[in-house]
Protein backbone atom coordinates (compact mmCIF):
# COMPACT_ATOMS: atom_id res chain seq x y z
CA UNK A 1 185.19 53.54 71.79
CA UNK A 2 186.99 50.00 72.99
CA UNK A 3 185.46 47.67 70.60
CA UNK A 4 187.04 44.29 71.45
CA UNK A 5 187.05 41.46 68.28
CA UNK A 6 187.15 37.58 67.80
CA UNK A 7 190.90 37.96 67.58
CA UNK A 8 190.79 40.20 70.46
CA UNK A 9 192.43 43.57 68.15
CA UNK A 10 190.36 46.38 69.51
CA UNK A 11 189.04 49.04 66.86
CA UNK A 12 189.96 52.62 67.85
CA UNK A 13 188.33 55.49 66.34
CA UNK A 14 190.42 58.20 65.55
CA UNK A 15 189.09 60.50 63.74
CA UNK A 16 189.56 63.14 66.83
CA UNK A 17 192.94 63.49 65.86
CA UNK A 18 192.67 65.53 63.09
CA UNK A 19 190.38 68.25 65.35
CA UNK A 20 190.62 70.89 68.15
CA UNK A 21 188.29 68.61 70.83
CA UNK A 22 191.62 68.18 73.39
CA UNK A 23 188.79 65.78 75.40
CA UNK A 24 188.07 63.55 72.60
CA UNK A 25 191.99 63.93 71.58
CA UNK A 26 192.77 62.51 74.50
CA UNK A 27 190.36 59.13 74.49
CA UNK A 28 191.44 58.56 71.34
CA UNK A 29 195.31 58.51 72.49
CA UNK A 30 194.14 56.71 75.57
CA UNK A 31 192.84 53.98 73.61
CA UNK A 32 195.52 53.72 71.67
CA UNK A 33 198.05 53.45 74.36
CA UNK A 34 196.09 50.68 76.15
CA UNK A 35 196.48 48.65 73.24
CA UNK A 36 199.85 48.96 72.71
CA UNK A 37 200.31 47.95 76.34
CA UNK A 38 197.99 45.05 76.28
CA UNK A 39 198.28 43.62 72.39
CA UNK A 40 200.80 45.78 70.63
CA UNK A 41 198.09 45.52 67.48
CA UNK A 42 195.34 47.29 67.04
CA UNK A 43 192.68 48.64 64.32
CA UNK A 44 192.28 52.49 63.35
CA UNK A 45 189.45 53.87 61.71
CA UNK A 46 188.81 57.22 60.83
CA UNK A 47 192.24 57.83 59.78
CA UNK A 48 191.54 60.02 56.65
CA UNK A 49 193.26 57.95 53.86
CA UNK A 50 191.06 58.18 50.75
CA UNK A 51 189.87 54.91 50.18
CA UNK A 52 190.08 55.31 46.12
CA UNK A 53 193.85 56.19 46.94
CA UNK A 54 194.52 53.15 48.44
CA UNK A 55 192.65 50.91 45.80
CA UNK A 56 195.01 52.81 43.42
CA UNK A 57 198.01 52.11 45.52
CA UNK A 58 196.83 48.35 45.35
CA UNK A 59 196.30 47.82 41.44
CA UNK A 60 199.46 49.91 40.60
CA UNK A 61 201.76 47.58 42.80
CA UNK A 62 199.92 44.67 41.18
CA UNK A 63 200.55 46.37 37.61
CA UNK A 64 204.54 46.64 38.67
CA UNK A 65 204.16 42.91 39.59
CA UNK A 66 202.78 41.60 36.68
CA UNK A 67 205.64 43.45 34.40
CA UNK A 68 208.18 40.66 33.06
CA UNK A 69 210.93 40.01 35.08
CA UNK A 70 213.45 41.73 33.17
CA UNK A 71 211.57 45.12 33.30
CA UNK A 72 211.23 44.72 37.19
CA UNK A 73 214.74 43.69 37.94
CA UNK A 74 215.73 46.95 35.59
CA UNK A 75 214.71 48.64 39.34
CA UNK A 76 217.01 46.02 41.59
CA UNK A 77 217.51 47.07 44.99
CA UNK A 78 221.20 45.20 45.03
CA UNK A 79 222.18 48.31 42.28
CA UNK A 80 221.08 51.29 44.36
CA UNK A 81 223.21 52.70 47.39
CA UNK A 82 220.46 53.61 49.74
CA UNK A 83 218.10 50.21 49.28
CA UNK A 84 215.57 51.13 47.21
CA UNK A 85 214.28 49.17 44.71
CA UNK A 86 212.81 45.94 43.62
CA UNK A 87 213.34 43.15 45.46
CA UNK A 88 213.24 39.79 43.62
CA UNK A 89 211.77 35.93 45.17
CA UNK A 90 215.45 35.15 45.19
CA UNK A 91 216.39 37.56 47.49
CA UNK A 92 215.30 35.70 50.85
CA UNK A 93 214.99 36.73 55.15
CA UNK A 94 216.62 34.41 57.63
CA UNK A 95 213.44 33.27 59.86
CA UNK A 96 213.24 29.83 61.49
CA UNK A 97 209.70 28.41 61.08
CA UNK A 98 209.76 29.70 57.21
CA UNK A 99 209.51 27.03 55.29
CA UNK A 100 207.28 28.03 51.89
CA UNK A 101 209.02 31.92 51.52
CA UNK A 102 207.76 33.20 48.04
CA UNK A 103 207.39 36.86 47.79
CA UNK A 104 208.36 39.78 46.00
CA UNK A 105 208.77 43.76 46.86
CA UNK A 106 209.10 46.97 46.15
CA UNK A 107 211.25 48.82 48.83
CA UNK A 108 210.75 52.72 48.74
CA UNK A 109 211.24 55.50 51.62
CA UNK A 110 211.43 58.99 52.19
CA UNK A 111 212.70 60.44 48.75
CA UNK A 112 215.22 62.97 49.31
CA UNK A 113 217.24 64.76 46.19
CA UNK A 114 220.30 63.59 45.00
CA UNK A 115 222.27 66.24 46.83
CA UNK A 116 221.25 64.87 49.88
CA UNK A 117 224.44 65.52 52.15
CA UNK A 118 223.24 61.81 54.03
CA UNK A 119 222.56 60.79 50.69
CA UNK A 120 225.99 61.57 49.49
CA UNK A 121 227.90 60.70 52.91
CA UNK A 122 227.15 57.02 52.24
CA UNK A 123 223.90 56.97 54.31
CA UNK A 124 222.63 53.43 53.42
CA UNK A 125 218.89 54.41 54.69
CA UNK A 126 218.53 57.99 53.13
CA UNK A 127 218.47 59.37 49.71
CA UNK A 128 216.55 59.81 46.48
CA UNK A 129 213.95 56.56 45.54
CA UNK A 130 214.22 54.42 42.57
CA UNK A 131 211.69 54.64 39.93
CA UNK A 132 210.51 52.49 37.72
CA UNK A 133 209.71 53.58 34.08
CA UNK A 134 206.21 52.98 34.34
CA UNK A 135 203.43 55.20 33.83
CA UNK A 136 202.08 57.13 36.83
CA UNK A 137 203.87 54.96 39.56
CA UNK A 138 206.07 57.86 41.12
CA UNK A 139 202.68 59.93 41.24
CA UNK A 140 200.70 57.34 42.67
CA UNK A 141 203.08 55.72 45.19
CA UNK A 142 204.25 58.94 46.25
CA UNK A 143 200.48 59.84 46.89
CA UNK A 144 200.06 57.31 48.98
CA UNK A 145 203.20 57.51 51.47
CA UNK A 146 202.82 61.52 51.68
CA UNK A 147 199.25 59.85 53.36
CA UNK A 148 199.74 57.23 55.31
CA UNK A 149 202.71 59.21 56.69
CA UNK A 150 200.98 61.64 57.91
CA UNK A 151 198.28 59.30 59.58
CA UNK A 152 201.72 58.16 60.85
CA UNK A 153 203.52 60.98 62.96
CA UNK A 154 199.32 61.68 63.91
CA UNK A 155 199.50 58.66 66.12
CA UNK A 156 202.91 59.28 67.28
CA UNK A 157 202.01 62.48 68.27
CA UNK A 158 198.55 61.31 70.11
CA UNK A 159 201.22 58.24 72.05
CA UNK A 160 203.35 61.34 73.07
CA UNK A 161 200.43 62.79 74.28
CA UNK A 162 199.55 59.30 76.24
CA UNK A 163 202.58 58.40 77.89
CA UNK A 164 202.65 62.18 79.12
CA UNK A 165 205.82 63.33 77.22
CA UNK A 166 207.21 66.70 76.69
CA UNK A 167 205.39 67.73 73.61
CA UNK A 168 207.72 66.88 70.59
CA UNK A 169 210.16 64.77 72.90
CA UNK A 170 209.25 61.70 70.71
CA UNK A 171 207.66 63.25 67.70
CA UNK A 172 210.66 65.99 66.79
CA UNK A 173 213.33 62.82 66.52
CA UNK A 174 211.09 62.11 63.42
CA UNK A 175 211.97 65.25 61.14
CA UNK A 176 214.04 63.02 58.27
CA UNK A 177 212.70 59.41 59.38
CA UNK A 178 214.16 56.39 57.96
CA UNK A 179 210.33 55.37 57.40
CA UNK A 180 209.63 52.93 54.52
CA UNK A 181 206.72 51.62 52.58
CA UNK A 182 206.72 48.25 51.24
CA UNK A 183 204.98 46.97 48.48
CA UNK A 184 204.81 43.52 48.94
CA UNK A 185 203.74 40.18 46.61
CA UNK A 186 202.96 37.17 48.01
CA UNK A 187 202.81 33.86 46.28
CA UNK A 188 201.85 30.80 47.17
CA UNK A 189 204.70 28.06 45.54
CA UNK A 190 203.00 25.39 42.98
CA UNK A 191 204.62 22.66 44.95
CA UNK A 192 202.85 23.99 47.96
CA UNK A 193 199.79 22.36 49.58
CA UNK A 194 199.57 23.52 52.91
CA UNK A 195 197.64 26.44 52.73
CA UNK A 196 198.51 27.15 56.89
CA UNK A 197 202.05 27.30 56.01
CA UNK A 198 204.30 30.24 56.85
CA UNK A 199 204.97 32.63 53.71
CA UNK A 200 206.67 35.41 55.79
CA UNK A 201 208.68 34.18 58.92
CA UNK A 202 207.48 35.18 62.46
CA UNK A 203 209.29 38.46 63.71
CA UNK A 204 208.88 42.01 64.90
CA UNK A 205 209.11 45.52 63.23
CA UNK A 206 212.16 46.97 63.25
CA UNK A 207 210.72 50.42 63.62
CA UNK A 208 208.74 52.26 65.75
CA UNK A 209 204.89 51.40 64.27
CA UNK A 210 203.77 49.74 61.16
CA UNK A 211 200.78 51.16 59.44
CA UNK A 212 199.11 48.03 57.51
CA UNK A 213 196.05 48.06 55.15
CA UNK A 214 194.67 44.35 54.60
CA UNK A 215 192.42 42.99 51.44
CA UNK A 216 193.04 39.54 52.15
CA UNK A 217 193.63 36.60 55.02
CA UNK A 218 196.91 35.63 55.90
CA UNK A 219 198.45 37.64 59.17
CA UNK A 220 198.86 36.19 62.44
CA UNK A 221 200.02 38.08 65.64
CA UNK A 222 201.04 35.64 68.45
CA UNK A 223 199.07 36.62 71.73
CA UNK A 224 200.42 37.28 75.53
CA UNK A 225 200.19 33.66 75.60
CA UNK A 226 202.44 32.53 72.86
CA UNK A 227 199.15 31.27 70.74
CA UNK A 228 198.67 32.44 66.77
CA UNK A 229 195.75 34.15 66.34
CA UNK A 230 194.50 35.20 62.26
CA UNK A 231 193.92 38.53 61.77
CA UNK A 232 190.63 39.57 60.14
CA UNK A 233 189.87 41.74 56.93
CA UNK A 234 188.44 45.28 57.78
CA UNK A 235 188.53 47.12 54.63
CA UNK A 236 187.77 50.27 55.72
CA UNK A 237 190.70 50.33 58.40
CA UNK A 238 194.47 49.77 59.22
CA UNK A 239 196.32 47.56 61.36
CA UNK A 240 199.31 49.49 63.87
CA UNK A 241 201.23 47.48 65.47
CA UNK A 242 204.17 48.15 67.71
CA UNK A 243 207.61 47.97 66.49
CA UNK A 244 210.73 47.17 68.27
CA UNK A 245 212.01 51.17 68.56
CA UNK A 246 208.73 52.18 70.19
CA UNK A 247 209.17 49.25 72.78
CA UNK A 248 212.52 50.74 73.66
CA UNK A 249 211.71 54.12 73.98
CA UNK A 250 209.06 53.50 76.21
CA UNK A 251 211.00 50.84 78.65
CA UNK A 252 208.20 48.25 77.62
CA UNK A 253 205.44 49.93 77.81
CA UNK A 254 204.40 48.94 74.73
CA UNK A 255 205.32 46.07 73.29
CA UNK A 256 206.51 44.84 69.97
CA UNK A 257 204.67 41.67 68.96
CA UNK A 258 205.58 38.86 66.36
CA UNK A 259 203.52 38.39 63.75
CA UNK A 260 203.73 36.04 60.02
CA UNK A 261 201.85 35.54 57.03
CA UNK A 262 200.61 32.39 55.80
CA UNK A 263 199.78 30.63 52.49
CA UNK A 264 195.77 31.40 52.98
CA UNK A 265 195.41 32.00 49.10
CA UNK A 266 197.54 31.39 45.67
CA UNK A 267 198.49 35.87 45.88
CA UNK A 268 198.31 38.24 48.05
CA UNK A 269 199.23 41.80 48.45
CA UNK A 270 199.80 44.06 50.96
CA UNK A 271 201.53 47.81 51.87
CA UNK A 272 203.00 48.35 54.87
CA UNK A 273 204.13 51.52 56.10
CA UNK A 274 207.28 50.95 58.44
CA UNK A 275 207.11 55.01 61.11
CA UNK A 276 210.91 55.24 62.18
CA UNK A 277 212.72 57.80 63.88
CA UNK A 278 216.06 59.52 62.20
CA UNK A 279 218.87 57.80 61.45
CA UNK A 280 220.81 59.16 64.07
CA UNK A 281 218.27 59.17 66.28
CA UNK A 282 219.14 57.79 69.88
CA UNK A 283 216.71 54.98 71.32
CA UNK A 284 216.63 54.37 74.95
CA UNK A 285 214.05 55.01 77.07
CA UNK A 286 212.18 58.33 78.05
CA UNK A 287 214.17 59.63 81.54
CA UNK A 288 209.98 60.28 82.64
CA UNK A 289 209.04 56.52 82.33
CA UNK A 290 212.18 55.47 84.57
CA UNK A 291 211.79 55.28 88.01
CA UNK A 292 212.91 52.56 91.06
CA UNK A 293 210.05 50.25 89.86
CA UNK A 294 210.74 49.95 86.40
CA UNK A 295 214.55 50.86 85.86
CA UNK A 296 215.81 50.97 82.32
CA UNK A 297 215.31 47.75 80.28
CA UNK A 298 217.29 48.52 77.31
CA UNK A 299 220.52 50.27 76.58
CA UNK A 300 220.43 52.66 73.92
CA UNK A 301 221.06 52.19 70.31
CA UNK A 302 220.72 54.23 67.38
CA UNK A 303 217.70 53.75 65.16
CA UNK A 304 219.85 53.82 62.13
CA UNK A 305 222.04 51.06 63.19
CA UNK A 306 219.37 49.00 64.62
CA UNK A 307 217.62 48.68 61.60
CA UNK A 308 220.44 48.13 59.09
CA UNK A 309 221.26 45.28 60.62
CA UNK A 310 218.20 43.09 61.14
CA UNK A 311 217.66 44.12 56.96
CA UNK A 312 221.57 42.52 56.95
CA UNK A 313 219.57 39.81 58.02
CA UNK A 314 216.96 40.18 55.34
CA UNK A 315 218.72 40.88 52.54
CA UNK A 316 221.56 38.65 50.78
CA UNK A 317 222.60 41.66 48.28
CA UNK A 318 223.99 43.65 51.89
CA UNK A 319 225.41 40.48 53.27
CA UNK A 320 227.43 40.20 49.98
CA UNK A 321 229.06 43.57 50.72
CA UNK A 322 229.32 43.04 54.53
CA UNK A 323 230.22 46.05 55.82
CA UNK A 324 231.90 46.47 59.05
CA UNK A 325 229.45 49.27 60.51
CA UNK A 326 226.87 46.68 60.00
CA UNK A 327 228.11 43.82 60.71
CA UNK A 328 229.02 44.60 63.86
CA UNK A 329 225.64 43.19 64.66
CA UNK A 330 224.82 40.66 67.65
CA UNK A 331 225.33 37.43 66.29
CA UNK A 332 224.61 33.49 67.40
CA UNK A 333 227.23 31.17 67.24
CA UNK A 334 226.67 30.37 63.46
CA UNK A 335 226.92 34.25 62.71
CA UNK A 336 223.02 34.62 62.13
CA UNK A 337 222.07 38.84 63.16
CA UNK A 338 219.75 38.30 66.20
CA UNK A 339 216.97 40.86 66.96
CA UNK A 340 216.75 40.76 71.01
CA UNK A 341 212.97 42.10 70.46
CA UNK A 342 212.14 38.62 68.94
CA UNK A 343 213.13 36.74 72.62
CA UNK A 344 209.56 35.21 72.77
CA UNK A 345 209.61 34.04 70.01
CA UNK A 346 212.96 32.31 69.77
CA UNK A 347 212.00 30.93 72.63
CA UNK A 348 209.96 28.40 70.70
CA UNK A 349 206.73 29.88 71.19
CA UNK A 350 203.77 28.44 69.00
């Protein structure tokens, strides 16, 4: 059941979603659509991720880390043609209130062969993943995102089931997602000594949830009321939050809600898990959640597009090669990509 916290992130039990009790199916998805109404972040429990796998998610990502720097940029995301890869401190986001960004990542997604006829059209999001030589990483990392994505397209399929949809209207534009997981190192600079300062700039997801599992401090999601509020540790579940797709699609229903990390201890790790739709899928929102009190809100765009340019934004290496598909992006006046789903907080919201 509802089980408001300090931070006001309600835990929701979901364990129902992997039986045959339609009753207790539907409480679950209930639950979960009320908080990504009212928050956009919530807590899941009962999600069926081995907890063992996730440890070993954790210390394999910190073994990659702790390789010399050589060995890890051997795996560069700037050399592959569908971003995968490592992703080096020197390759740094465009966020305004970051100020101490120090972190490191390992960018993987959905690994597809090498015959892949996206793969071999160009298809910047799509394709095989980039391995590192090191031993039992594929095995491992691939473990882990076979899991959390199916906890993924489980609460997909329980919001479909919320906002009343045809069944499969949202889940079948999710058959070759653009979905990634990120392995991500955070560290606190030497020459920092604000331990409240911002690591990882304030902004949305790009996709349509993000799957987080949290060892340590550090997150902040800003409220209804434009007021940071730290996340707490639950080891035994993961954060969802809403991501700027899902907002669309459901004509802001749910809402997509900035969040940072701050300096809270010298490292930190984390994993998120990034649920998209298809490239080519179309975002706009569902014809059934349209009517003369709540016309459309957003015009359509394509989930493919959407998201290569706010990582334009991210990334220096795809700014460097500037292509015209993507940079066809909305701009401000000094050419910076906006993301319209970041309006609060652009806003100067604190």
């Amino acid at each position: 059941m509802w089980r408001p916290m300090v931070s006001t992130l309600p835990i929701i039990d979901i364990s129902a979603l992997g039986g045959d009790d339609t009753r207790l199916i539907r409480e679950a998805a209930d639950e979960m659509g009320r908080a990504a109404r009212e928050v956009g972040f919530f807590y899941i429990t009962g999600h069926g991720v081995d907890l063992n796998l996730i440890e070993h998610a954790y210390k394999t990502a910190e073994a990659f880390f702790a390789l010399p720097d050589q060995v890890k940029r051997a795996s560069y995301i700037g050399d592959s043609l569908n971003h995968r890869g490592y992703v080096p401190f020197t390759e740094k986001g465009d966020y305004a209130d970051e100020v101490n960004r120090n972190y490191e990542a390992f960018d993987l997604a959905l690994d597809l062969p090498q015959d892949d006829p996206d793969y071999l059209a160009g298809n910047l999001l799509l394709g095989p993943n980039v391995w590192p030589m090191m031993d039992r990483f594929k095995e491992t990392v691939s473990a882990y995102y076979t899991a959390i994505s199916s906890v993924g397209m489980a609460i997909c399929s329980a919001l479909e089931l919320h906002l009343d949809l045809i069944p499969g209207e949202l889940t079948r534009q999710m058959s070759k997602p653009i979905s990634q997981l990120r392995l991500l190192h955070y560290v606190r600079a030497r020459a920092t000594t604000n331990k409240h300062s911002v690591n990882m700039g304030a902004h949305t997801d790009y996709e349509c949830l993000t799957l987080l599992h949290q060892r340590q401090k550090g997150l902040q999601v800003m409220t209804r009321n434009d007021v940071w509020i730290d996340v707490p540790v639950i080891p035994e579940a993961y954060l969802v939050n809403i991501g700027d797709m899902m907002q669309a699609w459901t004509n802001g229903a749910f809402r997509s809600t900035p969040h940072r990390v701050l300096n809270l201890s010298a490292e930190r790790y984390s994993m998120p898990y990034f649920v998209a739709a298809n490239h080519d899928a179309m975002i706009k929102p569902f014809d059934s959640l349209i009517n003369a009190e709540n016309p459309p809100q957003y015009e359509g765009f394509l989930a493919g597009l959407h998201l290569e340019r706010m990582l334009l934004r991210d990334f220096p290496y795809l700014r460097q090669r500037r292509g015209d598909r993507i940079w066809s992006a909305q701009h401000d006046e000094q050419g910076a990509v906006l993301n319209p789903f970041e309006k609060r907080m652009n806003q100067g919201a604190a």
